[in-house]
Protein backbone atom coordinates (compact mmCIF):
# COMPACT_ATOMS: atom_id res chain seq x y z
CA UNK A 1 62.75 21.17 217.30
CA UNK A 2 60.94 24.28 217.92
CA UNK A 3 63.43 26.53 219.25
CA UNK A 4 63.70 30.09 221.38
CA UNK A 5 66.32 32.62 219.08
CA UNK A 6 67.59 35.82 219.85
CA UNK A 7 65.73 38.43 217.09
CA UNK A 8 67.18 42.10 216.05
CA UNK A 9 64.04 43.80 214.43
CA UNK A 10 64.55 47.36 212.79
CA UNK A 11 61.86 49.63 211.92
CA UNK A 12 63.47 52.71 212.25
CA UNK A 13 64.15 53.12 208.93
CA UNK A 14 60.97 53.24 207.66
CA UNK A 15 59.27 55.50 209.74
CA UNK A 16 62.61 58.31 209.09
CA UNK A 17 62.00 57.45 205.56
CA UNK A 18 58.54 59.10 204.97
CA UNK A 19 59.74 62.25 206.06
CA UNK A 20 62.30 63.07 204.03
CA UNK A 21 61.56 65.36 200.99
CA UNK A 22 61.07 64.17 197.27
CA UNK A 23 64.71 65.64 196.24
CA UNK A 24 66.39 64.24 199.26
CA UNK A 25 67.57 60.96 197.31
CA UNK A 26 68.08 63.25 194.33
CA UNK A 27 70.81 62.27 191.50
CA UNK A 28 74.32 63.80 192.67
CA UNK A 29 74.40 66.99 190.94
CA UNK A 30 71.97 69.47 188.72
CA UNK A 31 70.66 69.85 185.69
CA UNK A 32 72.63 71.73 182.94
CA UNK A 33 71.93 74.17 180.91
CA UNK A 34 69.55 72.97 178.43
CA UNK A 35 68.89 70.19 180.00
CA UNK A 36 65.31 69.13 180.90
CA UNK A 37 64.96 67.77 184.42
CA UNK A 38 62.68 65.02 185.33
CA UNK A 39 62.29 62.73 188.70
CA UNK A 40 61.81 59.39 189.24
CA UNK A 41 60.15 57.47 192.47
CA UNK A 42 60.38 54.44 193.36
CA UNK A 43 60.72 51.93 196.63
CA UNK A 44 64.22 50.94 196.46
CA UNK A 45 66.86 52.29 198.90
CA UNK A 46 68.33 49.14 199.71
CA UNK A 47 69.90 46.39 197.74
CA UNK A 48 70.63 45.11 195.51
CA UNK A 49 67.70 47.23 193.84
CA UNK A 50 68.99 50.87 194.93
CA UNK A 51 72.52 49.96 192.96
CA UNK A 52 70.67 48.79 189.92
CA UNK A 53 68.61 51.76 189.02
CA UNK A 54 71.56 53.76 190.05
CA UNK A 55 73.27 52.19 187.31
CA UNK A 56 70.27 52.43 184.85
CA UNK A 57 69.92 55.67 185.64
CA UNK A 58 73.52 56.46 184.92
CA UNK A 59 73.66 54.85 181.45
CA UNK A 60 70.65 56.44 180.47
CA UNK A 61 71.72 59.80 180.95
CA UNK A 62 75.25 58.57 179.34
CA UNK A 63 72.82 58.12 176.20
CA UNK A 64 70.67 61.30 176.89
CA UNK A 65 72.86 63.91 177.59
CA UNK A 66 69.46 66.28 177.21
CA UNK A 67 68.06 64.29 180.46
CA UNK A 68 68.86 64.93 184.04
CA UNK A 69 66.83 62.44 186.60
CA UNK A 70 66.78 63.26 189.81
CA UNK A 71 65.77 59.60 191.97
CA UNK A 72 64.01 59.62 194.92
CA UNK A 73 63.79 56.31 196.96
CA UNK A 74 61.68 55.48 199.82
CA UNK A 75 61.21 51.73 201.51
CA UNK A 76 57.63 50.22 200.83
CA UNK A 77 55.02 50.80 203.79
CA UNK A 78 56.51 53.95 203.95
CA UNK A 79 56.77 54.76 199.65
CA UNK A 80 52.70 53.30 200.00
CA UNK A 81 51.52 56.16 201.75
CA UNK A 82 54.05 59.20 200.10
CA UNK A 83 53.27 58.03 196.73
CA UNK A 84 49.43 58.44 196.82
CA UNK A 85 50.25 62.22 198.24
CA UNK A 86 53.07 63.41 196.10
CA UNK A 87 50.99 62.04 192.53
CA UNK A 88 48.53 64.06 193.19
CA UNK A 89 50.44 67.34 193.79
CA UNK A 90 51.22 69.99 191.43
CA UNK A 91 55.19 68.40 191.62
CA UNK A 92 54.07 64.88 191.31
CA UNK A 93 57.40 63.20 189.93
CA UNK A 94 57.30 62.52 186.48
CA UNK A 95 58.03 58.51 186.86
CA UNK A 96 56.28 56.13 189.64
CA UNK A 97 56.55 53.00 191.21
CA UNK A 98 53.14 51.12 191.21
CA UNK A 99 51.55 48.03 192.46
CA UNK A 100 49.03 46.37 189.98
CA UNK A 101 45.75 46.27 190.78
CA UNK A 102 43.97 48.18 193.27
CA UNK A 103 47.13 50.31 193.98
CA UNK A 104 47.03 51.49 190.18
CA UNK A 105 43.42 51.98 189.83
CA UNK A 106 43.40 54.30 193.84
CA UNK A 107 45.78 56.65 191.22
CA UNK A 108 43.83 56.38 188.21
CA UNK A 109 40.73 57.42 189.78
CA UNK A 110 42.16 60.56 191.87
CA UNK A 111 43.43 61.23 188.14
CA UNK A 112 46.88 61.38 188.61
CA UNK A 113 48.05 58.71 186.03
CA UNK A 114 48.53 58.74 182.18
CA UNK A 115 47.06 56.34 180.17
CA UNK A 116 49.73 54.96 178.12
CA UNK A 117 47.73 52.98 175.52
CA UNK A 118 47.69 56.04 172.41
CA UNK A 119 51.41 55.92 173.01
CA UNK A 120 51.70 52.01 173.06
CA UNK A 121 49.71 51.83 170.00
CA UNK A 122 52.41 54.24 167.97
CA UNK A 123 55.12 52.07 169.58
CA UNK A 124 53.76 48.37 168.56
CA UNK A 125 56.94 46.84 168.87
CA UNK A 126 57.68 48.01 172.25
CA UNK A 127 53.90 47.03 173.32
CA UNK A 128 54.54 43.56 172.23
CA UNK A 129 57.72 42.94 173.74
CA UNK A 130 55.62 42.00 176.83
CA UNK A 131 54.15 39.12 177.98
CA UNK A 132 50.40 39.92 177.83
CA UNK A 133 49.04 38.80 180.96
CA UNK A 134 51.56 41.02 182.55
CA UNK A 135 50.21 43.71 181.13
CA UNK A 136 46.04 42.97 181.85
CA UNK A 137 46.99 43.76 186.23
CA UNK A 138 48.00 47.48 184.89
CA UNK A 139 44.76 47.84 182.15
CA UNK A 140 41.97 49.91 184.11
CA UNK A 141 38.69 49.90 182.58
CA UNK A 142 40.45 49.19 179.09
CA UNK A 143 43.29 51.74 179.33
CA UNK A 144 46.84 51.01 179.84
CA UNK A 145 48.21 53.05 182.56
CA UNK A 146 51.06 50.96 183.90
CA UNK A 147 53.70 48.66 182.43
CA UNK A 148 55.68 45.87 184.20
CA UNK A 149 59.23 45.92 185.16
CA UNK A 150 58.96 42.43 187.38
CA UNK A 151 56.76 39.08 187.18
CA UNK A 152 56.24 38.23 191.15
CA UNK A 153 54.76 34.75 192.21
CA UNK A 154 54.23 32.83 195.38
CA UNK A 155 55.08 29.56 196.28
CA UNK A 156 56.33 27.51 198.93
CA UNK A 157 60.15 26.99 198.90
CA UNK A 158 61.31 23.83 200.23
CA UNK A 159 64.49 22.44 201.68
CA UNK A 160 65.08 19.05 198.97
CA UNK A 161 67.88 17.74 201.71
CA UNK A 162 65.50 17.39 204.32
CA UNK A 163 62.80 16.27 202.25
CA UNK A 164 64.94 13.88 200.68
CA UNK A 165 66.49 12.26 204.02
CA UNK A 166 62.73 11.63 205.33
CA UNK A 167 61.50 10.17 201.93
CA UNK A 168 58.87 12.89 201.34
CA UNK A 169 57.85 14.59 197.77
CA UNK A 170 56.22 18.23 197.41
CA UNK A 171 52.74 18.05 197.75
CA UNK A 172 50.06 18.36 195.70
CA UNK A 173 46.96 18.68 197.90
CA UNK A 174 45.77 19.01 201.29
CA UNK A 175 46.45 15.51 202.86
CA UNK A 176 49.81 15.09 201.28
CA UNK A 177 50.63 19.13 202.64
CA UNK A 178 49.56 17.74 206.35
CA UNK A 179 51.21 14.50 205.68
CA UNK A 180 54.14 15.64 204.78
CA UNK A 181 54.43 18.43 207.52
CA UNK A 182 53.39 15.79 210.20
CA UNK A 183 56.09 13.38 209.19
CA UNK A 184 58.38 16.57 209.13
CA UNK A 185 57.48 17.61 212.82
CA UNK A 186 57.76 14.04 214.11
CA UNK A 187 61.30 14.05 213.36
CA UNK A 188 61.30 16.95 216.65
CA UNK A 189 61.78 19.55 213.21
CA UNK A 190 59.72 22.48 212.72
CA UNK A 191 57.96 22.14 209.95
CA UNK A 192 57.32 26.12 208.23
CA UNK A 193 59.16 29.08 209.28
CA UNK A 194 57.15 32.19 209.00
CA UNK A 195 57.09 35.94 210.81
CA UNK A 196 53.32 37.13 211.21
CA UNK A 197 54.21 40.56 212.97
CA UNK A 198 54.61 42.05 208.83
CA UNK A 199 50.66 42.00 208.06
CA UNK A 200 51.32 41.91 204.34
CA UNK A 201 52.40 38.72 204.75
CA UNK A 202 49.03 37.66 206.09
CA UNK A 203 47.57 38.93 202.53
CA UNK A 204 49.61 36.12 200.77
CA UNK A 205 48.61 33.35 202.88
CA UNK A 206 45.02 34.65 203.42
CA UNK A 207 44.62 35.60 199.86
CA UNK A 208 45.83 32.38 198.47
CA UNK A 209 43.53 30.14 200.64
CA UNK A 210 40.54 32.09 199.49
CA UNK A 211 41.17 31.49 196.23
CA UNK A 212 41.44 28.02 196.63
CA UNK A 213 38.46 27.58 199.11
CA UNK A 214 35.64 30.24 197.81
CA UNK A 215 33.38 30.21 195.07
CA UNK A 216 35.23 31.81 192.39
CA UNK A 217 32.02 33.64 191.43
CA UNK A 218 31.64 35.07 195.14
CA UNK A 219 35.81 35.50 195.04
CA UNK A 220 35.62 37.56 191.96
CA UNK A 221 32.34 39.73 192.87
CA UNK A 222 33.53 40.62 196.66
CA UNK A 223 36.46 42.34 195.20
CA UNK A 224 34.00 44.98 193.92
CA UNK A 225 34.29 47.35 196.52
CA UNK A 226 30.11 48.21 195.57
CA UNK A 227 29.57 45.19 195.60
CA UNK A 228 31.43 42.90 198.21
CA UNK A 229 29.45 40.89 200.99
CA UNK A 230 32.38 38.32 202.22
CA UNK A 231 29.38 35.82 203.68
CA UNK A 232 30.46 32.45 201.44
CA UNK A 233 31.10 29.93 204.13
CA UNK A 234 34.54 29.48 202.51
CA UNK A 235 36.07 32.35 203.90
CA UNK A 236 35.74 31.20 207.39
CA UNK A 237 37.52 27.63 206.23
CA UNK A 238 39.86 29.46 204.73
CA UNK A 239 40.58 31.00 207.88
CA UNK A 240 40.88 27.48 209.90
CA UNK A 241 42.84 26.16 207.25
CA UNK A 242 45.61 29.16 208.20
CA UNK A 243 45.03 28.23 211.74
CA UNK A 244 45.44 24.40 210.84
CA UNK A 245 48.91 25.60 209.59
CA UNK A 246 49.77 27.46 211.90
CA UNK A 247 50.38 24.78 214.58
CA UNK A 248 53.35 23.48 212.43
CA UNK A 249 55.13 27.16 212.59
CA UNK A 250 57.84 28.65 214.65
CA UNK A 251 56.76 29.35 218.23
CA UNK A 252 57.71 33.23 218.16
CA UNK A 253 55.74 33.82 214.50
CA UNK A 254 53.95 36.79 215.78
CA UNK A 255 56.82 38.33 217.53
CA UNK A 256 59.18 38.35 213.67
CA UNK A 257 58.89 40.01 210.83
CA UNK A 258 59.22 38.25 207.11
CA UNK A 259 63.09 39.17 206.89
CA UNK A 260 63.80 37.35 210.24
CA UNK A 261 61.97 34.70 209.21
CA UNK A 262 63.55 34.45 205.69
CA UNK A 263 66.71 34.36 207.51
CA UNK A 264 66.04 31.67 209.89
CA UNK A 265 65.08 29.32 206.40
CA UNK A 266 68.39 30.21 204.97
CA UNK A 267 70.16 29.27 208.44
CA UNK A 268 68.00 25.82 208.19
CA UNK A 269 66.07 26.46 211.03
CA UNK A 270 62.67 24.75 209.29
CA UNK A 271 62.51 23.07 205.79
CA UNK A 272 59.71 25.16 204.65
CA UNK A 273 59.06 28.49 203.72
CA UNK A 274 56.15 30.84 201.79
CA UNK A 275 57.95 33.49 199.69
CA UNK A 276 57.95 35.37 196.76
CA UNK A 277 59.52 34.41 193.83
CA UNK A 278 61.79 37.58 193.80
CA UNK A 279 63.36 36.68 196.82
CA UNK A 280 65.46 33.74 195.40
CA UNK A 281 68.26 36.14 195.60
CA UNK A 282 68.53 36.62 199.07
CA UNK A 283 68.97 32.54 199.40
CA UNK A 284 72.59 32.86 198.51
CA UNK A 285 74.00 32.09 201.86
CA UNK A 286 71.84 28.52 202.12
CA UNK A 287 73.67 25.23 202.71
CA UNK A 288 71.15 22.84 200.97
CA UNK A 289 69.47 22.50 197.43
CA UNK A 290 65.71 23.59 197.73
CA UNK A 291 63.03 23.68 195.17
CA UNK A 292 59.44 24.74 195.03
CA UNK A 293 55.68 23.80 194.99
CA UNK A 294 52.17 25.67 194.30
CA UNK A 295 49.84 26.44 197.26
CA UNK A 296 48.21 22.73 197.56
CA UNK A 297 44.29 22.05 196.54
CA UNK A 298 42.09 22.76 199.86
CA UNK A 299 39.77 19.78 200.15
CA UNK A 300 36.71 20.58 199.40
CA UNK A 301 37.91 23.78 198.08
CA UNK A 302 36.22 25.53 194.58
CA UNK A 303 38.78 27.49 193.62
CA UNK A 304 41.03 26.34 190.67
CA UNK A 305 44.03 24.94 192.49
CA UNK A 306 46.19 25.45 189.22
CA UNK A 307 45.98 29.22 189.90
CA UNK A 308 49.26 31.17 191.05
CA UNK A 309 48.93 33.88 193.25
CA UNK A 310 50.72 37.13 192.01
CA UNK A 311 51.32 40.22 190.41
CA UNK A 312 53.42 41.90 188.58
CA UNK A 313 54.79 45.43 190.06
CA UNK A 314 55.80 48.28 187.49
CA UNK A 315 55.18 51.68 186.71
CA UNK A 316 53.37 54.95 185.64
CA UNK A 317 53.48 58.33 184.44
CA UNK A 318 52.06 61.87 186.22
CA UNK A 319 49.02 62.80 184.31
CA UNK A 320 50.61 66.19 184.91
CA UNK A 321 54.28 65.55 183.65
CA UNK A 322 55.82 68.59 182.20
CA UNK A 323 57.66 66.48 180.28
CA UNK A 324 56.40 63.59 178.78
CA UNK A 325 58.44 62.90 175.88
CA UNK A 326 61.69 62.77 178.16
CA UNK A 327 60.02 60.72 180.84
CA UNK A 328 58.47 57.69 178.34
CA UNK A 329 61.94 57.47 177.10
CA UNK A 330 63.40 56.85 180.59
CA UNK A 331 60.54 54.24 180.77
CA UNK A 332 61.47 52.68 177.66
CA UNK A 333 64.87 52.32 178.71
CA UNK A 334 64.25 50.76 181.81
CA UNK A 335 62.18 47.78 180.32
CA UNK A 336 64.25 47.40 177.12
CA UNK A 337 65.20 44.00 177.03
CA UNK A 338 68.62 44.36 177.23
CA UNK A 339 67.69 46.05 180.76
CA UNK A 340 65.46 43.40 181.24
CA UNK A 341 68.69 40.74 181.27
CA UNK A 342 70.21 42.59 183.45
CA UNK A 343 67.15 42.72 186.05
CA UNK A 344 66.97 39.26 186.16
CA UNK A 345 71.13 38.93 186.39
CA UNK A 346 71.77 41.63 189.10
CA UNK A 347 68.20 41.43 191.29
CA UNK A 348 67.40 37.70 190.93
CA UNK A 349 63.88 38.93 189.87
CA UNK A 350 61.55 37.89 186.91
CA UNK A 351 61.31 39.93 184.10
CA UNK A 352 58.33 40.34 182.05
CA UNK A 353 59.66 40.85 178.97
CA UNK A 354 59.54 38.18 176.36
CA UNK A 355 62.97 36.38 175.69
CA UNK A 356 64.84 37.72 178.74
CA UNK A 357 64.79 35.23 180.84
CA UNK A 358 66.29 33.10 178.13
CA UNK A 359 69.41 35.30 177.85
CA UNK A 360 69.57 35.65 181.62
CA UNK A 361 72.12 34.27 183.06
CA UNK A 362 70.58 32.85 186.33
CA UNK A 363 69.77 29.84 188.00
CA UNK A 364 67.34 27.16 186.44
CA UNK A 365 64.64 27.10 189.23
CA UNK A 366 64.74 30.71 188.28
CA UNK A 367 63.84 30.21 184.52
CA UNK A 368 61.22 27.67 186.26
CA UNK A 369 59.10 30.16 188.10
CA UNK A 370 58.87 32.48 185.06
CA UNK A 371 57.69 29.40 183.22
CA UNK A 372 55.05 28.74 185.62
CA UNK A 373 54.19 32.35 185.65
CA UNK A 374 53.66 32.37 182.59
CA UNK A 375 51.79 28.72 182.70
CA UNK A 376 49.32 29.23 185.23
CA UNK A 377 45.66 29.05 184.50
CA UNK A 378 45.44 32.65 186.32
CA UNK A 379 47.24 34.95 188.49
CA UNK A 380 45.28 35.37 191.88
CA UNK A 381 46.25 38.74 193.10
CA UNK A 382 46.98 39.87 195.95
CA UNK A 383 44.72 40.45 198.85
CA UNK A 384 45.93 43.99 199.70
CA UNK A 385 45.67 44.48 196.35
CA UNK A 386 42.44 42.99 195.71
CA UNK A 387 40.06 44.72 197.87
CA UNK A 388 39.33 48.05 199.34
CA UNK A 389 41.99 49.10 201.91
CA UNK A 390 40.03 49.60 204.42
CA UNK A 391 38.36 45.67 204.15
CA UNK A 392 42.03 45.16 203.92
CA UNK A 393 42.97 46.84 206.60
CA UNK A 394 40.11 45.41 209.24
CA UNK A 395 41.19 41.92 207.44
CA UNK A 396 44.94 41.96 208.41
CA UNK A 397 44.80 43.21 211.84
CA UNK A 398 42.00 40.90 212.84
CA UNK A 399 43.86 37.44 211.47
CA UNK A 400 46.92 38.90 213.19
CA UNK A 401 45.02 38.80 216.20
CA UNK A 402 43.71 35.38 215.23
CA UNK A 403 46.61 33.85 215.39
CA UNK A 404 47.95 35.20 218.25
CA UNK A 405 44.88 33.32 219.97
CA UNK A 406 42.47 36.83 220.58
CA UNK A 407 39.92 36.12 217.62
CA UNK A 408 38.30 33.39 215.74
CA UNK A 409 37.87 33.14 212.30
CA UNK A 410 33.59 33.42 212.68
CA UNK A 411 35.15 36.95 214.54
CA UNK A 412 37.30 37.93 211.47
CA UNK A 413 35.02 37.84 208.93
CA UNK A 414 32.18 39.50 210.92
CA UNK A 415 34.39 42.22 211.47
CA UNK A 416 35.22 42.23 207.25
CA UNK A 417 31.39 42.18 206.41
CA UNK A 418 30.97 44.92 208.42
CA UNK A 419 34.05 46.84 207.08
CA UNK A 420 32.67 45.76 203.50
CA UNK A 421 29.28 46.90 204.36
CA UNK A 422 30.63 50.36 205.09
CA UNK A 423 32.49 50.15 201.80
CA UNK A 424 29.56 49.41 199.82
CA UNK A 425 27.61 52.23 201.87
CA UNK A 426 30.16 54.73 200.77
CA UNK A 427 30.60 53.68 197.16
């Protein structure tokens, strides 16, 4: 049954993060004498993330007594828009979160980013210790100016108790997904649990759809920002297809945010849930055995339904770095594979490199989703990573409104082809 629950949303920290200053979240204490000083950024200040690359960051200066890092750590929204200001500065910090994709190439072209392949090459061992087509997201024009600390997929996560007490199996396409979320919302249940009011989470849904629905010619070609049109008809039933779905969601979608939401499919409160796979281990407080499926085939769809939408998330150099020795040692460290064990053990995440997740000591459906990482015909990115921000931008806000009921999806995509238009004007 569709029911009215009492929500605690906090923003607050977010917004206070951006303002703080890039040595606020500095390493307790300075550097010594002859010690070189470097800093690291990244998006972490919560857990169980902020803890682990505390504790990375601790060993390796255990082991490099020459090496002081000073950490700085600033939540995501907020680390999205400090990140692209401090790497271009004269004190960029030496070592950088960064998105794959479109995030990486926005700091390759303001040239703030080191391209890591002459190193790599010297270092063939470490180069190899990846799996490849986690490395292809961070490769810009054939340079190398990222590597990959975490695989990330998404997939729907499903609860196997309630799917086993109404006889239903994960589905495979379009009429088994309705099927199985009518039978589901017969029972008085509802079906998916999801919170709209975070608009990245409207990438991952939107995203995936137009993979499966659009030409993959036309899917590939609009993500040129010179060259994107967004007029294939299958962005519009991609569109009605999220609307389609959206009938068998909580009532008060729009008015939670993805956490809530998570939250609520831990607590049981719907059987169904769209998530990444690194959030397995914030599932540790559900009652019931659950298990995943792919985004189904859309009928009539042309997109390869075999695909997995994803990307991995990792990180680069300054171009600038004072100290660049130092700093692609600290890099090194962090994605040994030892380290990359211990990711997977003390974050729940998905490491890239080969052979960990083999050691790891973590559940099987775990192991699973690296497998089908690994598997899939293709990693579909994602959409906010895929296109220009501002098409991205115009994108998100106007399906937000769509499915609050103030726009249609003919409205949406007008509204893209014009912000893509501009785009291509000003490419």
């Amino acid at each position: 049954m569709k029911r009215a629950r009492t929500r605690i949303i906090t923003a607050a920290i977010a917004v206070a993060a951006l303002a703080l200053p890039l040595a606020a979240c500095s390493a307790d204490g300075g550097a010594s004498d002859g010690q070189v000083e470097i800093s690291f950024f990244h998006r972490w200040p919560n857990e169980p993330k902020k803890t682990y690359y505390d504790e990375i960051v601790k060993q390796f200066e255990q082991q490099n007594p020459d090496i002081k890092v000073n950490v700085e750590r600033v939540l995501n929204d907020s680390y999205k828009d400090k990140v692209k200001v401090v790497a271009g500065s004269a004190n960029a910090p030496d070592l950088m979160f960064s998105w794959s994709g479109t995030f990486t190439k926005e700091l390759v072209e303001g040239g703030n980013v080191m391209d890591l392949g002459p190193w790599l090459k010297e270092n063939s061992d470490f180069a190899d210790s990846f799996h490849p087509s986690q490395l292809e997201p961070f490769n810009i024009d054939g340079a190398q100016y990222g590597l990959p600390v975490g695989m990330q997929s998404k997939v729907f996560f499903y609860n196997k108790d309630v799917f086993d007490d109404l006889g239903l199996d994960a589905p495979t396409n379009w009429a088994e997904f309705t099927s199985v979320l009518d039978s589901i919302k017969s029972k008085d249940m509802t079906p998916i649990e999801y919170g709209a009011q975070d608009q990245w989470t409207i990438a991952h849904w939107v995203g995936t759809l137009n993979q499966r629905t659009v030409n993959p010619d036309v899917f590939e070609s609009d993500q040129d920002p010179s060259k994107g049109e967004f007029t294939d008809p299958g962005y519009v039933t991609a569109l009605k297809r999220f609307q389609e779905l959206s009938e068998y969601m909580n009532d008060d979608m729009a008015a939670i945010n993805h956490e809530v939401a998570r939250n609520s499919w831990v607590a049981g409160d719907a059987p169904i849930f769209y998530a990444q796979s690194a959030e397995v281990g914030y599932f540790g407080d559900a009652q019931f055995d659950y298990g995943t499926f792919n985004f189904p085939a859309v009928k009539g769809g042309e997109g390869d339904p075999k695909q997995l939408t994803g990307a991995p998330e990792g990180f680069v150099i300054a171009k600038n770095t004072k100290h660049p020795d130092e700093t692609k040692r600290l890099l090194e460290f962090i994605l040994s594979k030892e380290n990359g064990v211990k990711y997977m053990e003390d974050t729940g995440e998905l490491s890239p490199i080969k052979g960990a997740v083999d050691e790891a000591d973590v559940p099987q459906i775990v192991k699973d989703m690296s497998d089908d990482i690994i598997d899939a015909s293709q990693m579909t990115p994602w959409l906010d990573n895929a296109y220009d921000p501002q098409i991205v931008q115009v994108y998100l806000s106007e399906t937000q409104l769509m499915l609050g009921g103030q726009q249609t999806p003919e409205g949406v995509m007008k509204k893209v082809q014009e912000a893509a238009e501009r785009t291509r004007n000003a490419s």
